[in-house]
C-alpha atoms as a PDB file:
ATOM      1  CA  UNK A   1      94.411  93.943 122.692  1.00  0.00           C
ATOM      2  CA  UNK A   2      92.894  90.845 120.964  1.00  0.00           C
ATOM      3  CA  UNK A   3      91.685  92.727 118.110  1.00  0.00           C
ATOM      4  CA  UNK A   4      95.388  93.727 117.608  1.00  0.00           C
ATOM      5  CA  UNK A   5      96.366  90.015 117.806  1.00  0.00           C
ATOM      6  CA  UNK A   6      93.468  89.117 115.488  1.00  0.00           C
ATOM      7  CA  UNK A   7      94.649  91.586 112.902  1.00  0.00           C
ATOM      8  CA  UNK A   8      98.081  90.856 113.002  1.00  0.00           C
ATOM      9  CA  UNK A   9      97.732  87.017 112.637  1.00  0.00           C
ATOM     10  CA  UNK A  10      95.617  87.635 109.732  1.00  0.00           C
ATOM     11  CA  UNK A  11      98.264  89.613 108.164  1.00  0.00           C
ATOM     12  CA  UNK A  12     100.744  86.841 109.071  1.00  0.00           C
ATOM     13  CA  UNK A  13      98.813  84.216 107.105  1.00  0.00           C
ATOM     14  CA  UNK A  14      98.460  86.860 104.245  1.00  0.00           C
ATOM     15  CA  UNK A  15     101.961  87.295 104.136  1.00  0.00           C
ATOM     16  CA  UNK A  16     103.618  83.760 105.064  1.00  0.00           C
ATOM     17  CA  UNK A  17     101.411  82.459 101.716  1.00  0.00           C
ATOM     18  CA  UNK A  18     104.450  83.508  99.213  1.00  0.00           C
ATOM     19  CA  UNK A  19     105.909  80.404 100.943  1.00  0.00           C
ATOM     20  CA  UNK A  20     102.980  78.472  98.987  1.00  0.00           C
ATOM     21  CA  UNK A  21     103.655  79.714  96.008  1.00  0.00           C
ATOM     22  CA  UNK A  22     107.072  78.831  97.083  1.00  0.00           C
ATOM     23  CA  UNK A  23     106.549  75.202  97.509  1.00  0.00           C
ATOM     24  CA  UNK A  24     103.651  75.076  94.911  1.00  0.00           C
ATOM     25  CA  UNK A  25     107.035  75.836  92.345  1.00  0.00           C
ATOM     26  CA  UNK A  26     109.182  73.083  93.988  1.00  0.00           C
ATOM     27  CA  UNK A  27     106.861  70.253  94.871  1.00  0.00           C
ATOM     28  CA  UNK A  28     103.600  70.482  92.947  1.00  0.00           C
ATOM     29  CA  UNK A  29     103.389  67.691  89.829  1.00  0.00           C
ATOM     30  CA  UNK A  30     102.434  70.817  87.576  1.00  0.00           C
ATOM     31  CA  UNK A  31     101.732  74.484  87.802  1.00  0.00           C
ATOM     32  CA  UNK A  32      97.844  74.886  87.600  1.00  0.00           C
ATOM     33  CA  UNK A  33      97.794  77.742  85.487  1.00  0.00           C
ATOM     34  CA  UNK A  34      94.511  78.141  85.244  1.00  0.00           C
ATOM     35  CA  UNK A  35      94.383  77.787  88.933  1.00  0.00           C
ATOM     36  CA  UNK A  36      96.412  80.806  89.376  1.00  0.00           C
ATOM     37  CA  UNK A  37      94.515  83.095  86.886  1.00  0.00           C
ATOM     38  CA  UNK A  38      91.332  82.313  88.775  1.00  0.00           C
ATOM     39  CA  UNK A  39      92.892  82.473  92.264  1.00  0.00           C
ATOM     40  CA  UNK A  40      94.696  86.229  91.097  1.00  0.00           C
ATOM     41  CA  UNK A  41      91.620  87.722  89.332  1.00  0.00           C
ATOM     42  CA  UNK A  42      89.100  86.455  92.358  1.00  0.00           C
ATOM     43  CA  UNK A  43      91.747  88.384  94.632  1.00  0.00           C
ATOM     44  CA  UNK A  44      90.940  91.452  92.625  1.00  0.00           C
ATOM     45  CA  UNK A  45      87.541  90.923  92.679  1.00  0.00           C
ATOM     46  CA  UNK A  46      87.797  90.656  96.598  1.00  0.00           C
ATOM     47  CA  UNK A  47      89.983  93.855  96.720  1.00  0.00           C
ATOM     48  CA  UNK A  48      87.858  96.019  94.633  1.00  0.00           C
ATOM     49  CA  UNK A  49      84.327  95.356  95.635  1.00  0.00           C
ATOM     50  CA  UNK A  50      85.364  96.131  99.380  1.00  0.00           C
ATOM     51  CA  UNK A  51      87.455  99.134  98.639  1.00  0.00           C
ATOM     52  CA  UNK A  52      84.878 101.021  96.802  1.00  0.00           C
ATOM     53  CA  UNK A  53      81.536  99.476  98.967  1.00  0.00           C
ATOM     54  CA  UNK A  54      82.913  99.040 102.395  1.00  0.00           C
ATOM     55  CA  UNK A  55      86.298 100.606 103.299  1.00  0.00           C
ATOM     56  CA  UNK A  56      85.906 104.163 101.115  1.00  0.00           C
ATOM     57  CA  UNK A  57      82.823 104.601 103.025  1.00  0.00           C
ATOM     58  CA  UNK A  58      84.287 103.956 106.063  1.00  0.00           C
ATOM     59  CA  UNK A  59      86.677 106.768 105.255  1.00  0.00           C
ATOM     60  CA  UNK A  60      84.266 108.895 104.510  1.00  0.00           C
ATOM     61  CA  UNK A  61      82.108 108.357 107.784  1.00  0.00           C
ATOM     62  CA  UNK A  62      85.065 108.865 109.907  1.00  0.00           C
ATOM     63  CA  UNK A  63      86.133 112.210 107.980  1.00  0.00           C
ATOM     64  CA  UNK A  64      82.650 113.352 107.622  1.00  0.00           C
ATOM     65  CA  UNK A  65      81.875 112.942 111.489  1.00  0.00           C
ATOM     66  CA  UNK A  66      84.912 115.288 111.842  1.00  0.00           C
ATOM     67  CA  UNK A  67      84.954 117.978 109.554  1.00  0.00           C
ATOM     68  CA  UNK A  68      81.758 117.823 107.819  1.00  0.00           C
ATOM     69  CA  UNK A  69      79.824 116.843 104.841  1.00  0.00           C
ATOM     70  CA  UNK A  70      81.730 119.008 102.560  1.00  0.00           C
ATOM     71  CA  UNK A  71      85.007 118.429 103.710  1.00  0.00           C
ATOM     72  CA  UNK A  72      84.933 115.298 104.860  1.00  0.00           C
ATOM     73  CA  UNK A  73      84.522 114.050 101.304  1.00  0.00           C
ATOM     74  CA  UNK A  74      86.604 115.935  99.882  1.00  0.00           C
ATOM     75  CA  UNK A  75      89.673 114.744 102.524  1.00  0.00           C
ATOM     76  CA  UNK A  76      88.767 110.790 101.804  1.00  0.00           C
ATOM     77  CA  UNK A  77      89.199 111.596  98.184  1.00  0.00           C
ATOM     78  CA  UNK A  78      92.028 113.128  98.357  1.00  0.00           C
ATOM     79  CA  UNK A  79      93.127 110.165 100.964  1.00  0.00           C
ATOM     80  CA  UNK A  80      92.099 107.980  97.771  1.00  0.00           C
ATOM     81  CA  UNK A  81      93.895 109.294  95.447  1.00  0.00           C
ATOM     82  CA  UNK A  82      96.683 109.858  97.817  1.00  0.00           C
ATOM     83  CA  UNK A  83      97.026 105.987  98.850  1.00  0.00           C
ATOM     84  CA  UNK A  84      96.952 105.456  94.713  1.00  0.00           C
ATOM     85  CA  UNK A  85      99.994 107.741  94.433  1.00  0.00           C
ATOM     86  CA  UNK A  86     101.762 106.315  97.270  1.00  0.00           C
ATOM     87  CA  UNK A  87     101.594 102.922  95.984  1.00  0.00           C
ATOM     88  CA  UNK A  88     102.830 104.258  92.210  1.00  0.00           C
ATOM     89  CA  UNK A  89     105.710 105.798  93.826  1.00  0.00           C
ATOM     90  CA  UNK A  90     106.552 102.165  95.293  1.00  0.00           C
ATOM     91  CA  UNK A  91     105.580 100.479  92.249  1.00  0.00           C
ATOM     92  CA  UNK A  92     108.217 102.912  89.837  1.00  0.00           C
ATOM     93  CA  UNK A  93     110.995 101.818  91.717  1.00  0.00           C
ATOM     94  CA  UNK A  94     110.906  98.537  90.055  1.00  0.00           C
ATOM     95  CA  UNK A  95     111.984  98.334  86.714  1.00  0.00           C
ATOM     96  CA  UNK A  96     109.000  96.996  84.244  1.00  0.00           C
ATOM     97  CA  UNK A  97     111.812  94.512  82.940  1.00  0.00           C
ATOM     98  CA  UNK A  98     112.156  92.774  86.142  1.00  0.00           C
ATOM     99  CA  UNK A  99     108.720  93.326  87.419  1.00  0.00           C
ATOM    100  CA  UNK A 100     107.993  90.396  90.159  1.00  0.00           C
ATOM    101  CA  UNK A 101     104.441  89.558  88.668  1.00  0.00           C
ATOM    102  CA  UNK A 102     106.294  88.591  85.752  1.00  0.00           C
ATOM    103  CA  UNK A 103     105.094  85.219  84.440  1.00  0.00           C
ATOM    104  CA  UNK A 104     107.177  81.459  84.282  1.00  0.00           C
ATOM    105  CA  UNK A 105     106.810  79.362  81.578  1.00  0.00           C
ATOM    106  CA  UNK A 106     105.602  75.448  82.132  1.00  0.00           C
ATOM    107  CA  UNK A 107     109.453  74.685  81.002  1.00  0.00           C
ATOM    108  CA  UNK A 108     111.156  77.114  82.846  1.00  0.00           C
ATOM    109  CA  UNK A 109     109.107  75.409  85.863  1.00  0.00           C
ATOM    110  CA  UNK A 110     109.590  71.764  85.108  1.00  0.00           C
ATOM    111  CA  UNK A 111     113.447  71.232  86.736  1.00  0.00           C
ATOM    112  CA  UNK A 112     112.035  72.454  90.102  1.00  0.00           C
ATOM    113  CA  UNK A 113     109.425  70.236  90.236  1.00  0.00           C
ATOM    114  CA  UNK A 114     111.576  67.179  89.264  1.00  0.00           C
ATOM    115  CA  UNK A 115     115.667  67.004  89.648  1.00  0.00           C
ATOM    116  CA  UNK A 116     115.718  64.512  87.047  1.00  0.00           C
ATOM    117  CA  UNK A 117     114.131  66.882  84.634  1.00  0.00           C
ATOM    118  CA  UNK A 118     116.504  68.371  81.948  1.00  0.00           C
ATOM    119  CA  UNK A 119     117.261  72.236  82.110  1.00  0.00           C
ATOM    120  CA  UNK A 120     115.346  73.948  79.448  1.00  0.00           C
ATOM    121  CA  UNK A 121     116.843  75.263  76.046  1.00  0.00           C
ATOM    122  CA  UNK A 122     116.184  78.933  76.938  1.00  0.00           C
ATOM    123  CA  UNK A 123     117.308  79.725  72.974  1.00  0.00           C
ATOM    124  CA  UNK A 124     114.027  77.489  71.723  1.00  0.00           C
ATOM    125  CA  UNK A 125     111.680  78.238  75.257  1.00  0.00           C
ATOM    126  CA  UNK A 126     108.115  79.429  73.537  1.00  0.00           C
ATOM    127  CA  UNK A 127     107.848  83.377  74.211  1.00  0.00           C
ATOM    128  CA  UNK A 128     105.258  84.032  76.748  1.00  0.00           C
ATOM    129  CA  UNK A 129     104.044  87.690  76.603  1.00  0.00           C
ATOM    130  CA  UNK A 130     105.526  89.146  80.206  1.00  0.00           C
ATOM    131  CA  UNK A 131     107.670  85.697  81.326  1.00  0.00           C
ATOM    132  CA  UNK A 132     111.423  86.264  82.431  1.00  0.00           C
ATOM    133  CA  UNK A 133     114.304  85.977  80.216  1.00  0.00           C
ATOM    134  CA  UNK A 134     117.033  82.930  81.681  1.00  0.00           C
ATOM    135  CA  UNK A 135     119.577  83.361  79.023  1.00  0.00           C
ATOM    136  CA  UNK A 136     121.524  85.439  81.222  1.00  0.00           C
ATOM    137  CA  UNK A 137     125.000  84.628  83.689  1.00  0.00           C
ATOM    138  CA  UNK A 138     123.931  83.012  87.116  1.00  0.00           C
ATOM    139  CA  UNK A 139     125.223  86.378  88.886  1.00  0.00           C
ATOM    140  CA  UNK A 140     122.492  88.057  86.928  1.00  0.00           C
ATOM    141  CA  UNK A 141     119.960  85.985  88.069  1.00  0.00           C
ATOM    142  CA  UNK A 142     120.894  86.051  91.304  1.00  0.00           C
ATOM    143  CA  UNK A 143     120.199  89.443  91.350  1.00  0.00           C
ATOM    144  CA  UNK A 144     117.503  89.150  89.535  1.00  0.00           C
ATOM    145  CA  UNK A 145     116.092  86.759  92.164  1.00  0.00           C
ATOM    146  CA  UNK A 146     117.391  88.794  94.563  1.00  0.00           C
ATOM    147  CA  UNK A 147     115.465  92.295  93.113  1.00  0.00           C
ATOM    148  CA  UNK A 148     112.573  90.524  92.792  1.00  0.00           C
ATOM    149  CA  UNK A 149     112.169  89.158  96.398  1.00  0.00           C
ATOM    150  CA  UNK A 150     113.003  92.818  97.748  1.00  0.00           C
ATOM    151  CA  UNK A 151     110.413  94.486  95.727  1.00  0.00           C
ATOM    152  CA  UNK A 152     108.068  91.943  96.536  1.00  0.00           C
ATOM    153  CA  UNK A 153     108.777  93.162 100.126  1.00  0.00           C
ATOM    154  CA  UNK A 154     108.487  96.266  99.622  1.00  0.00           C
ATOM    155  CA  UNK A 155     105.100  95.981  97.874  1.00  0.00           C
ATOM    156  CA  UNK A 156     103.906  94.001 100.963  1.00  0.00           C
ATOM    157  CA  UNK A 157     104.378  96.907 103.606  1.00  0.00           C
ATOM    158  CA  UNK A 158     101.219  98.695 101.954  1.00  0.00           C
ATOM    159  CA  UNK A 159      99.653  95.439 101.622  1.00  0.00           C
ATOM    160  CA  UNK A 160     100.167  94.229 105.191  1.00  0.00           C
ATOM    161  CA  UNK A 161      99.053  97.968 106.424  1.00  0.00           C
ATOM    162  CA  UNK A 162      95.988  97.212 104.504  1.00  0.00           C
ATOM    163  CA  UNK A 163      95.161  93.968 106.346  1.00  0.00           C
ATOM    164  CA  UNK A 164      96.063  95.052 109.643  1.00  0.00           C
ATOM    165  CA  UNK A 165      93.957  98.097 109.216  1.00  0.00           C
ATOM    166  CA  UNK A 166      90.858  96.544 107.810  1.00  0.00           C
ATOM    167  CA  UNK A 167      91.136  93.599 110.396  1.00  0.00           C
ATOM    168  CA  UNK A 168      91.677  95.931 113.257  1.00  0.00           C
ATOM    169  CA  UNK A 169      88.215  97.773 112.726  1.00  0.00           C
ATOM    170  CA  UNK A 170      86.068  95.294 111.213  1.00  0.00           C
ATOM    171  CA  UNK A 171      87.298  91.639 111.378  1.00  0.00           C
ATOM    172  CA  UNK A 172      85.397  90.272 108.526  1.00  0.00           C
ATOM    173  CA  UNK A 173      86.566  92.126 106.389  1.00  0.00           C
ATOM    174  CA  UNK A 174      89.860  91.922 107.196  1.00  0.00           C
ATOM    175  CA  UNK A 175      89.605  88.245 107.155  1.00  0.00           C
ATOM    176  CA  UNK A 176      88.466  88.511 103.489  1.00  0.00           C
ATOM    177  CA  UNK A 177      91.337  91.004 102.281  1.00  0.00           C
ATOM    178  CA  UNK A 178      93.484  88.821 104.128  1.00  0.00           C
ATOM    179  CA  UNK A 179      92.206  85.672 101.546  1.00  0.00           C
ATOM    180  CA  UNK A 180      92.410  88.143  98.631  1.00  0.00           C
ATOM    181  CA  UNK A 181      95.792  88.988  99.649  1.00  0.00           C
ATOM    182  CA  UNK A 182      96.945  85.253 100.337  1.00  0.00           C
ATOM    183  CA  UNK A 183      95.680  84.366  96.998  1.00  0.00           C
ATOM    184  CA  UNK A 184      97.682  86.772  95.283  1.00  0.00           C
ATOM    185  CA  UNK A 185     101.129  86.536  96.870  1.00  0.00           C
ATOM    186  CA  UNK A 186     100.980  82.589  95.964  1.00  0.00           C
ATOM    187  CA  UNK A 187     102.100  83.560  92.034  1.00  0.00           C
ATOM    188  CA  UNK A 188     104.557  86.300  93.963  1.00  0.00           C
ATOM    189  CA  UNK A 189     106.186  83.174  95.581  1.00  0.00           C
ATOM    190  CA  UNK A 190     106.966  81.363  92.092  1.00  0.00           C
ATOM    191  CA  UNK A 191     108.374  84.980  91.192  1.00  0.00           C
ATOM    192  CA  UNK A 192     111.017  84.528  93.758  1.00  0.00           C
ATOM    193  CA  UNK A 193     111.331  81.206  93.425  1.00  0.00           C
ATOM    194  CA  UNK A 194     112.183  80.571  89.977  1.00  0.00           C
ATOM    195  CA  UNK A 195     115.207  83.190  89.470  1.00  0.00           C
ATOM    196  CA  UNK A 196     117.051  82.420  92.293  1.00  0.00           C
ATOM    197  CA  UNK A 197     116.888  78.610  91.803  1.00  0.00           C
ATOM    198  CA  UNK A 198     118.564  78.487  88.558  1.00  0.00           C
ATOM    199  CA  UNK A 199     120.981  81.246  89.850  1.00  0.00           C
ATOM    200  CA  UNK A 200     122.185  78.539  92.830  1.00  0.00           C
ATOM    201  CA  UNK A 201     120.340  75.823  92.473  1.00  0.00           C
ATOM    202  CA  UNK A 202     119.212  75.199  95.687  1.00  0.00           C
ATOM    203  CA  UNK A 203     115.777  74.490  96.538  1.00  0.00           C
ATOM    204  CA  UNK A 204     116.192  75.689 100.496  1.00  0.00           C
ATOM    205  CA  UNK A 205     118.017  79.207  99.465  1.00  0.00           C
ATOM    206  CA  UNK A 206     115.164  79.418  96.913  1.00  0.00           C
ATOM    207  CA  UNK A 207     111.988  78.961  99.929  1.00  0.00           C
ATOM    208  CA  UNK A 208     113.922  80.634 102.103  1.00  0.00           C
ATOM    209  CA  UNK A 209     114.261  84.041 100.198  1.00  0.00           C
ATOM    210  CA  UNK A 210     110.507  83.297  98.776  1.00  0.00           C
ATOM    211  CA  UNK A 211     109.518  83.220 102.551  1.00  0.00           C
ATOM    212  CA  UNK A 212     111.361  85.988 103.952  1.00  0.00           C
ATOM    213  CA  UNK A 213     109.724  88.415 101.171  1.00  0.00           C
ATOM    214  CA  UNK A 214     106.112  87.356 102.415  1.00  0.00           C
ATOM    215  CA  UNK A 215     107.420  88.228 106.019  1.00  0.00           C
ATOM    216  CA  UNK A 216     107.421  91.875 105.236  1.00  0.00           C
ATOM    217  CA  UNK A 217     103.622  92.294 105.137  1.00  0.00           C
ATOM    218  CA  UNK A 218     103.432  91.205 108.809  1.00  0.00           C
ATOM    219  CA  UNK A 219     106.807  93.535 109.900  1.00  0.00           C
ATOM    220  CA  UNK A 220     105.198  96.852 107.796  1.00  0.00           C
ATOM    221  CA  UNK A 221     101.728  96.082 110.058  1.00  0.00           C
ATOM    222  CA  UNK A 222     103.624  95.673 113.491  1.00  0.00           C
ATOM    223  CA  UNK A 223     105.716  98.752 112.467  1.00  0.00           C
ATOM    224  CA  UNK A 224     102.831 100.848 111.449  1.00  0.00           C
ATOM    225  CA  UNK A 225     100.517 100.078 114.466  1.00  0.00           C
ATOM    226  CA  UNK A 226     103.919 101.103 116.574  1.00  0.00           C
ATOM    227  CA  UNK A 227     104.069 104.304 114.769  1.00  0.00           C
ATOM    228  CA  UNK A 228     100.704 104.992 114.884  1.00  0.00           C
ATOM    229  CA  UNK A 229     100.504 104.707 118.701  1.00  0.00           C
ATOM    230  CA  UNK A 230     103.598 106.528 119.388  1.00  0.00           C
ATOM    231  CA  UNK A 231     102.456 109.225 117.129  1.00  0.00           C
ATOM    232  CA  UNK A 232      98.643 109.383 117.036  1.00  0.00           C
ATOM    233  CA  UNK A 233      96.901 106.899 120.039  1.00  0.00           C
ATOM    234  CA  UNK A 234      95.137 108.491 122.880  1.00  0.00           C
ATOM    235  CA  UNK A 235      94.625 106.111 125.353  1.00  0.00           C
ATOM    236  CA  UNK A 236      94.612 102.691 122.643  1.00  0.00           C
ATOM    237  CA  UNK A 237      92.302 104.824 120.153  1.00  0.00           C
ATOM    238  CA  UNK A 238      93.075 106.153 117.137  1.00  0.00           C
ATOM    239  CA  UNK A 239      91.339 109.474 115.997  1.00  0.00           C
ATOM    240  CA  UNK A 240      88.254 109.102 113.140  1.00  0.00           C
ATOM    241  CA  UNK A 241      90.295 111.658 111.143  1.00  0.00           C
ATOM    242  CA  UNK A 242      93.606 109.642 111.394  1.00  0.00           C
ATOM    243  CA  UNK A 243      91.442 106.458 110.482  1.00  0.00           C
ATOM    244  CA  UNK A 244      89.354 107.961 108.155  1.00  0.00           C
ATOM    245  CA  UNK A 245      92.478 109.139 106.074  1.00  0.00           C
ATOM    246  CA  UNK A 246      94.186 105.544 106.724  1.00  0.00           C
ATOM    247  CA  UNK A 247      91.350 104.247 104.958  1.00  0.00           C
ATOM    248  CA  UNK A 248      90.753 106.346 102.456  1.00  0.00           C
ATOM    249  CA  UNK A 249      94.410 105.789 101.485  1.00  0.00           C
ATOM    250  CA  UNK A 250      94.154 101.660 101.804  1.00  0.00           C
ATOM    251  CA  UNK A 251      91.126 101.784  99.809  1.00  0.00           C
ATOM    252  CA  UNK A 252      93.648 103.444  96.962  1.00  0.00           C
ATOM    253  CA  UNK A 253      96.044 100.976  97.223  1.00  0.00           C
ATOM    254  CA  UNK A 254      94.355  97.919  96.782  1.00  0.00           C
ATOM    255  CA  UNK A 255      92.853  99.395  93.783  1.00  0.00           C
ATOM    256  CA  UNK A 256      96.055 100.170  91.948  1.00  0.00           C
ATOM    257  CA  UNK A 257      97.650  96.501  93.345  1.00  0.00           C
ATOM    258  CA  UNK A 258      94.292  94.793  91.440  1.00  0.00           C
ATOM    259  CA  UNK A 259      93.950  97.067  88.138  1.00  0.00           C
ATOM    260  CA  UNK A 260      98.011  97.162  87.942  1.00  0.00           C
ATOM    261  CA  UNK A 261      99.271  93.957  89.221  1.00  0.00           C
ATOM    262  CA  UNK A 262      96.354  91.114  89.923  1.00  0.00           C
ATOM    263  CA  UNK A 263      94.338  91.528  87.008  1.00  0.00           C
ATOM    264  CA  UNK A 264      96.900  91.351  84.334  1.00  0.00           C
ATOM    265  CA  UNK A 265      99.192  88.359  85.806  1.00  0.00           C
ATOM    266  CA  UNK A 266      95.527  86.922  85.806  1.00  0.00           C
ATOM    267  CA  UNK A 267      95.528  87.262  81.962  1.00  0.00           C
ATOM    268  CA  UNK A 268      98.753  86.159  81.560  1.00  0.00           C
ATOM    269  CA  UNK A 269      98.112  82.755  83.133  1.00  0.00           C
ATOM    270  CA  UNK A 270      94.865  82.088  82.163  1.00  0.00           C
ATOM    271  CA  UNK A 271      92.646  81.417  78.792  1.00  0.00           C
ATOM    272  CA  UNK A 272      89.317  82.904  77.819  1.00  0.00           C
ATOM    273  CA  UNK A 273      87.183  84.141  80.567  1.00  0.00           C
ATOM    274  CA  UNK A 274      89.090  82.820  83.503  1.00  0.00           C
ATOM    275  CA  UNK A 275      90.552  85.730  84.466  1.00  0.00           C
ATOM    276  CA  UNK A 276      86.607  87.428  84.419  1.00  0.00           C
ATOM    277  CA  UNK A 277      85.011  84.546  86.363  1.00  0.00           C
ATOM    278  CA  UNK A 278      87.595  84.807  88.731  1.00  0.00           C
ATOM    279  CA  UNK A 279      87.108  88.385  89.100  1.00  0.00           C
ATOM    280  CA  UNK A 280      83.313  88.551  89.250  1.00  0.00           C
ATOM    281  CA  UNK A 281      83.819  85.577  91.529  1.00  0.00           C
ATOM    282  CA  UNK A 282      85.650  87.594  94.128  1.00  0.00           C
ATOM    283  CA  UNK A 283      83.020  90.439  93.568  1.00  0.00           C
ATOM    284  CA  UNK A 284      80.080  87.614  94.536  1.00  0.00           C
ATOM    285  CA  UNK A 285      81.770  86.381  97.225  1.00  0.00           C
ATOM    286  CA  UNK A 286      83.013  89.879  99.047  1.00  0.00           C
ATOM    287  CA  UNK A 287      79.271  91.355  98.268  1.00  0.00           C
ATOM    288  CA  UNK A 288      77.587  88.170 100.415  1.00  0.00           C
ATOM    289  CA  UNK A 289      80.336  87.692 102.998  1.00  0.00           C
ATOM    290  CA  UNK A 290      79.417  91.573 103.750  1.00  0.00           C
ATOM    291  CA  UNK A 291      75.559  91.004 103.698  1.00  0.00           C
ATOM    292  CA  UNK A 292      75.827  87.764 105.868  1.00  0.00           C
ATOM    293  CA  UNK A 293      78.301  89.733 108.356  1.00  0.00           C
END
C-alpha cells in the first residue's frame, strides 16, 4: 500500500505545480521566458527518452510474457498507437483558438505582477505568434479563462494516469515523469491565470481556478487505480497484460503531450537553441537517472 501512496503523492506534486505557474504570473518581478522554454522543452526531453527506452519496453515485456513474441509486440503497438489516439481525441475537443498552451505576452503579464501597473493597450500589444487575443468583453474572457482551466483538466487525467502508473511500478521513474510533468504544467498555470484575471480582476479567483485545474491529475490517478481494482485486481495485482497495455498506451500519450504541446510552447517562449538544450537536457538527464537507478 505504500507504493500506492508513493505514486499518488508524486502525482499530487505533478499536478498542484499549475499553482506555480499560478503565483509565478502574480508575484514574480518578471516572467523568465527563457526559463520557461528551457523548463517545457527539458520536460519533453524527460517524457520522450523514457517513453520510447523504458516504459514501451516495459509494455512489451509484460505483453510478450503473455501472449508471445509475436503478439505481444504487436498488442504494445497497437497499445501505442492507441494511447496516441486517445489523447488526440482529448486534445480535438479544444478549439486551436483557445488552446491553453497558448502564449502571454510580457505586457499582457505586467498588471498581475504589479497593481500599480497600467492595463495594456491591447490595439498596439506586439503580436506574438500563438499569444491570446484580450480585446474581447470581460464575459468572454471569463469563459475563456474558464475553457481554458477545464481543458487543462481534462488534459491532466491522462497525465496524472501516467504518473501514477509509472510511479506505481518503478518509482524512479515515476519520480522523473512526475518533474517532467511539474515542469510543464507551470506555463499551464499562467494559461489560467491570465484570462480570468482581466475577466474579474481578482488575484484569489484567478489561483484558485489555476489550482483547481492542476487538481485533476491527482483525482484521474485515484479514480483510475479505483477502477482498475474494481475491474481488473486479483488480490492487489494487476495482470501483465492489463499493465502491459496501460503502458503501452502511457508511453503514447506522453509522446503526443511533448511533440504537440511541450515542444512548441517551448519555441514560443524561447530564442535560438533554448528550446533544443532544454530538450536534449531532459534526454541527458532521464538517460543517467535510469543508468544510476
Amino acid at each position: 500500500m505504500g507504493s500506492v501512496w508513493m505514486a499518488f503523492g508524486l502525482t499530487l506534486f505533478a499536478g498542484l505545480a499549475t499553482g506555480i505557474g499560478s503565483v509565478i504570473a502574480f508575484f514574480a518581478g518578471r516572467t523568465n521566458y527563457r526559463f520557461l522554454s528551457v523548463a517545457t522543452g527539458f520536460s519533453a526531453g524527460v517524457m520522450l527518452y523514457v517513453s520510447f527506452v523504458e516504459i514501451f519496453f516495459k509494455g512489451a515485456d509484460s505483453l510478450v510474457a503473455v501472449y508471445g513474441e509475436r503478439w505481444g509486440q504487436w498488442v504494445n503497438v497497437m497499445s501505442f498507437f492507441g494511447g496516441i489516439l486517445f489523447i488526440g481525441v482529448i486534445d480535438n475537443l479544444v478549439p486551436s483558438a483557445e488552446n491553453p498552451h497558448e502564449v502571454h505576452t510580457a505586457e499582457e503579464q505586467e498588471p498581475l505582477h504589479d497593481e500599480n501597473a497600467p492595463m495594456p493597450d491591447f490595439d498596439h500589444v506586439p503580436e506574438v505568434a500563438g499569444a491570446h487575443d484580450h480585446r474581447v468583453d470581460h464575459s468572454k474572457l471569463m469563459r475563456m479563462g474558464m475553457f481554458t482551466a477545464l481543458a487543462i483538466a481534462i488534459h491532466n487525467f491522462p497525465e496524472g494516469l501516467a504518473t501514477f502508473l509509472a510511479a506505481l511500478e518503478d518509482p524512479s521513474v515515476g519520480l522523473a515523469i512526475a518533474v517532467a510533468i511539474a515542469l510543464h504544467n507551470i506555463p499551464e498555470g499562467i494559461s489560467v491565470s491570465v484570462p480570468i484575471y482581466y475577466a474579474v480582476g481578482s488575484r484569489r479567483k484567478a489561483f484558485v481556478y489555476s489550482f483547481l485545474s492542476g487538481l485533476a491529475e491527482p483525482v484521474g490517478a485515484g479514480m483510475a487505480y479505483v477502477a482498475m481494482r474494481l475491474i481488473v485486481g486479483e488480490g492487489g495485482v494487476f495482470p501483465p497484460q492489463v499493465m502491459g497495455v496501460l503502458f503501452g498506451g502511457v508511453a503514447g500519450v506522453m509522446v503526443y503531450i511533448s511533440l504537440d504541446e511541450l515542444l512548441p510552447t517551448s519555441r514560443a517562449y524561447g530564442k535560438g537553441h533554448d528550446s533544443l538544450l532544454g530538450l536534449i537536457g531532459g534526454m541527458a538527464v532521464m538517460a543517467v537517472s535510469l543508468l544510476l537507478m
